[in-house]
C-alpha atoms as a PDB file:
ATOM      1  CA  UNK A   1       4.908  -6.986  23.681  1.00  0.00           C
ATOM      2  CA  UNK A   2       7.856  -6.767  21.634  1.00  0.00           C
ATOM      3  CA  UNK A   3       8.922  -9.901  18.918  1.00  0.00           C
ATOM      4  CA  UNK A   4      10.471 -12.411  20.935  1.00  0.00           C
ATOM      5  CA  UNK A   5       7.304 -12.017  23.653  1.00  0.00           C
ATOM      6  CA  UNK A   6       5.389 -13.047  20.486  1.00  0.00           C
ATOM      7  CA  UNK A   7       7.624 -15.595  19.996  1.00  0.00           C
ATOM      8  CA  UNK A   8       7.634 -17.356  23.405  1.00  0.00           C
ATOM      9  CA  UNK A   9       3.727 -16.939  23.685  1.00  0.00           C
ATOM     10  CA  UNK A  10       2.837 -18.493  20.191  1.00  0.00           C
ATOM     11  CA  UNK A  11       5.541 -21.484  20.758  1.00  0.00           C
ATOM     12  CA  UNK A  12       3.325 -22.589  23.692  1.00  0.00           C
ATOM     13  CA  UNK A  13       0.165 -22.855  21.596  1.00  0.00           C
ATOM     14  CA  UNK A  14      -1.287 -26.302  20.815  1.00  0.00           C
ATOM     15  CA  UNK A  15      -1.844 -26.389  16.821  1.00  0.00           C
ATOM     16  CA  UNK A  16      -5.731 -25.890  17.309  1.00  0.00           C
ATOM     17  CA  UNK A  17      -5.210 -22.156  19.176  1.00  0.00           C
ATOM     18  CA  UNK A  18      -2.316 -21.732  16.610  1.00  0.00           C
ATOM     19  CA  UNK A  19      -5.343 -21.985  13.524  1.00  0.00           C
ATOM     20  CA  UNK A  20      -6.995 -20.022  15.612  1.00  0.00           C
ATOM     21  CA  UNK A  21      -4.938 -17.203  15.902  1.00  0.00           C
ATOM     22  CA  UNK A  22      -3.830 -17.377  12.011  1.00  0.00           C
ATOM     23  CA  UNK A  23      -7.272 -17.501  11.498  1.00  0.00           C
ATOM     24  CA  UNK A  24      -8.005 -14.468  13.730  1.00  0.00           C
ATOM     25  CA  UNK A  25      -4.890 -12.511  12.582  1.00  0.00           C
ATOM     26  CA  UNK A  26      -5.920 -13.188   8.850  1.00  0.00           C
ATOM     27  CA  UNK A  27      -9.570 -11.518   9.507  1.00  0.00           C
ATOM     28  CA  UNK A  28      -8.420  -8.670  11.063  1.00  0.00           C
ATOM     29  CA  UNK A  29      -5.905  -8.161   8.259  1.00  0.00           C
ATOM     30  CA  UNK A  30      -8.199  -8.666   5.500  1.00  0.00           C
ATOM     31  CA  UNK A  31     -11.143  -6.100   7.251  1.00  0.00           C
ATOM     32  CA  UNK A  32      -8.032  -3.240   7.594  1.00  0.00           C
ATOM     33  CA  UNK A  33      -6.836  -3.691   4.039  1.00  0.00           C
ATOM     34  CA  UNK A  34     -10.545  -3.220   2.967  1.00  0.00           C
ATOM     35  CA  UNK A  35     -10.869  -0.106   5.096  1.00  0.00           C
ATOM     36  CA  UNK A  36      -7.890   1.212   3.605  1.00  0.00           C
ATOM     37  CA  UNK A  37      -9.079   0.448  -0.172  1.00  0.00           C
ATOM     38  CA  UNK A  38     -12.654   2.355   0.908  1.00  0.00           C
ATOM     39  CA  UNK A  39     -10.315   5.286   2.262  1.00  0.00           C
ATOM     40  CA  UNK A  40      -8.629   5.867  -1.082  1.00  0.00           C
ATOM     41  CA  UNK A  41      -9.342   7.304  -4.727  1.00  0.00           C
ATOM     42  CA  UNK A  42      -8.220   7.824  -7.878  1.00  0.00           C
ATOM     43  CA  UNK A  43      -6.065  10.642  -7.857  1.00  0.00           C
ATOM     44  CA  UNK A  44      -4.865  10.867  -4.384  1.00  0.00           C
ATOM     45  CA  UNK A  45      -1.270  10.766  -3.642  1.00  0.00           C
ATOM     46  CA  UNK A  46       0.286   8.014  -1.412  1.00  0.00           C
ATOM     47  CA  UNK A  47       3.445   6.839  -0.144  1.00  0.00           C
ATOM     48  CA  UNK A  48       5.020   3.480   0.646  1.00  0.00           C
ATOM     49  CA  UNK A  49       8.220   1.573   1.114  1.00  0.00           C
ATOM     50  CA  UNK A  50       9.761  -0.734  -1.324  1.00  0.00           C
ATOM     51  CA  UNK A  51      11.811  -3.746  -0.696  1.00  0.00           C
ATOM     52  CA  UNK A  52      15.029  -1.745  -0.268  1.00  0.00           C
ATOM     53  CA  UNK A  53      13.258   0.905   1.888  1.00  0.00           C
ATOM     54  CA  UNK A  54      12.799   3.407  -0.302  1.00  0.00           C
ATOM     55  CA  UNK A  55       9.834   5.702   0.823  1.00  0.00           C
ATOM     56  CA  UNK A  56       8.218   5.864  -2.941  1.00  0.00           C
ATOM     57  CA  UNK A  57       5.342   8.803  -3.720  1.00  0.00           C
ATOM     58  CA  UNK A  58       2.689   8.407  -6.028  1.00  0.00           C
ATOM     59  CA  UNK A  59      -0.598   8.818  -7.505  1.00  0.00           C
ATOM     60  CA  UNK A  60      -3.391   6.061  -7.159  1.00  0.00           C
ATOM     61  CA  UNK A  61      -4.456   5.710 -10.807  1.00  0.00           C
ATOM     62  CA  UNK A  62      -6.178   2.307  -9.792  1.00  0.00           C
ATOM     63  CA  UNK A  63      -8.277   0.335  -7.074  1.00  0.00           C
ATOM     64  CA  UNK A  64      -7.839  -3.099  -7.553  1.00  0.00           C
ATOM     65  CA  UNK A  65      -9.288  -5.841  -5.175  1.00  0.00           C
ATOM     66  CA  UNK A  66      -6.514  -6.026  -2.708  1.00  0.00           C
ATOM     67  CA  UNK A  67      -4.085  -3.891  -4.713  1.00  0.00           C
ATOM     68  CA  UNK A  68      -3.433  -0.225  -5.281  1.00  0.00           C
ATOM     69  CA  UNK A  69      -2.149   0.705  -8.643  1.00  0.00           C
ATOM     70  CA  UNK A  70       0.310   3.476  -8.511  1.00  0.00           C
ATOM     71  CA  UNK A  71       1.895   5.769 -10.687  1.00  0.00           C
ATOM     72  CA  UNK A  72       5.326   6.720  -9.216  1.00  0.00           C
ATOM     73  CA  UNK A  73       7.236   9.915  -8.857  1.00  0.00           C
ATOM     74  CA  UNK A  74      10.755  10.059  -8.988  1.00  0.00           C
ATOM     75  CA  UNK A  75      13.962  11.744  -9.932  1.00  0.00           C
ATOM     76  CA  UNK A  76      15.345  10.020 -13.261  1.00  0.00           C
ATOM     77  CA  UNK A  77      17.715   7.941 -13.336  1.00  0.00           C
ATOM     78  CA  UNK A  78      17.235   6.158 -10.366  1.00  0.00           C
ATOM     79  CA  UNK A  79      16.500   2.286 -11.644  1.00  0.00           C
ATOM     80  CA  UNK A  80      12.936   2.634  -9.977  1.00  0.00           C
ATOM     81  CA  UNK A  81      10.000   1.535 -12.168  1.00  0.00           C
ATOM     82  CA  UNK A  82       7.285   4.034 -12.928  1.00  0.00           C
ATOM     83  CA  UNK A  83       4.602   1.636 -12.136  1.00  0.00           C
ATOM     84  CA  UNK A  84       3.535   0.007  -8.937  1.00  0.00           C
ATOM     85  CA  UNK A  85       0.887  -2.544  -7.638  1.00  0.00           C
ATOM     86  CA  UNK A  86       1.297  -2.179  -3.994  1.00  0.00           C
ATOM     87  CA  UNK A  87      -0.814  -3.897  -1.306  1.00  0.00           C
ATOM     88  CA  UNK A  88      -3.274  -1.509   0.299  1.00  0.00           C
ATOM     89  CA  UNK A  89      -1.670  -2.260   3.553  1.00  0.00           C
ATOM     90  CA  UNK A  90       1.503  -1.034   2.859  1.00  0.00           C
ATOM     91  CA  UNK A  91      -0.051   2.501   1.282  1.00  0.00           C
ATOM     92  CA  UNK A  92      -0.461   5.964   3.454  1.00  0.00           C
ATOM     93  CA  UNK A  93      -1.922   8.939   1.688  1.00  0.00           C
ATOM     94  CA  UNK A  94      -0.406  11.820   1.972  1.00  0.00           C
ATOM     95  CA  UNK A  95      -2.613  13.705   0.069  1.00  0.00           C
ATOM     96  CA  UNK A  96      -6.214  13.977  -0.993  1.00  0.00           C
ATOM     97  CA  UNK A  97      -7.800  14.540  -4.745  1.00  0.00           C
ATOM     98  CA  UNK A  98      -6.046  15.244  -8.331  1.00  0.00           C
ATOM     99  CA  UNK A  99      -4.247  18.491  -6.947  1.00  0.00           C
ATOM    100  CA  UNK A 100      -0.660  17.767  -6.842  1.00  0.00           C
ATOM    101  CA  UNK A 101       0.019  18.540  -2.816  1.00  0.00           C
ATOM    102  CA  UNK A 102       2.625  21.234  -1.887  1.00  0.00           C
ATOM    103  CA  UNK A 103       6.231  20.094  -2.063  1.00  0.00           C
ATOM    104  CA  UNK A 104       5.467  17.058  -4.282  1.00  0.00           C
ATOM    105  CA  UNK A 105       6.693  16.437  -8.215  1.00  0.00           C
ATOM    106  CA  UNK A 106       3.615  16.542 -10.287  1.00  0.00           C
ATOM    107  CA  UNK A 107       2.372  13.389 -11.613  1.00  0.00           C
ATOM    108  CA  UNK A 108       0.012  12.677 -14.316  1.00  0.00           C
ATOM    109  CA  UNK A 109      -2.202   9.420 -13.202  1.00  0.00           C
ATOM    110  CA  UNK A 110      -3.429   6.926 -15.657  1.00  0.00           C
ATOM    111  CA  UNK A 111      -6.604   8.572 -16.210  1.00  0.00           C
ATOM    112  CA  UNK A 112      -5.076  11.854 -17.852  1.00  0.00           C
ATOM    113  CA  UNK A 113      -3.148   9.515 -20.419  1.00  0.00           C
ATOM    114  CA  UNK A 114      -5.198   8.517 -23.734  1.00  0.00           C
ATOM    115  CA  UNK A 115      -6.470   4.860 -24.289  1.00  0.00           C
ATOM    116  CA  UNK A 116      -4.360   3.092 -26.014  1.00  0.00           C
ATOM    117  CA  UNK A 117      -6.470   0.155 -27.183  1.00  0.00           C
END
């Protein structure tokens, strides 16, 4: 069912089966975001899109409760910050483990850099 289909179907809901279905939709999202936080360690490099839809690539430096810290590979110059704290839902690896993958700049994650207390 495309958008509109959505549309027409949840506009005939009666505000109980509406809860219901946020409720519903909610669950589901929260038990995918977990299984994509158990999927992924430190060191592994991922990929996501940013508000502009930029594909960014990175290496998970952190596993946060519903975030993925991120440190982000990029050409200089660009404006983008080195940085990220992305949702786990929006994350795809691309790559398992602290090898940098074929084809990819190497990145240095968090855990290489020395404490800075």
């Amino acid at each position: 069912m495309n958008k509109e289909g959505w549309k027409e179907t949840v506009r005939h809901l009666s505000l109980e089966e509406f809860r219901v279905l946020q409720e519903v939709i909610w669950e589901e999202y929260r038990a995918r975001e977990a299984q994509q936080l158990g999927s992924l360690r430190n060191g592994d490099w991922v990929e996501f899109e940013d508000k502009h839809g930029r594909t960014l690539r990175g290496v998970v430096t952190n596993l946060n409760r519903r975030t993925i810290s991120i440190e982000v590979d990029h050409p200089p110059g660009e404006g983008i910050g080195r940085h990220w704290r992305v949702s786990a839902s929006l994350v795809r690896r691309i790559h398992s483990g602290e090898v940098t993958p074929a084809g990819l700049p190497s990145g240095r994650s968090r855990t290489d850099t020395p404490h800075r207390g």
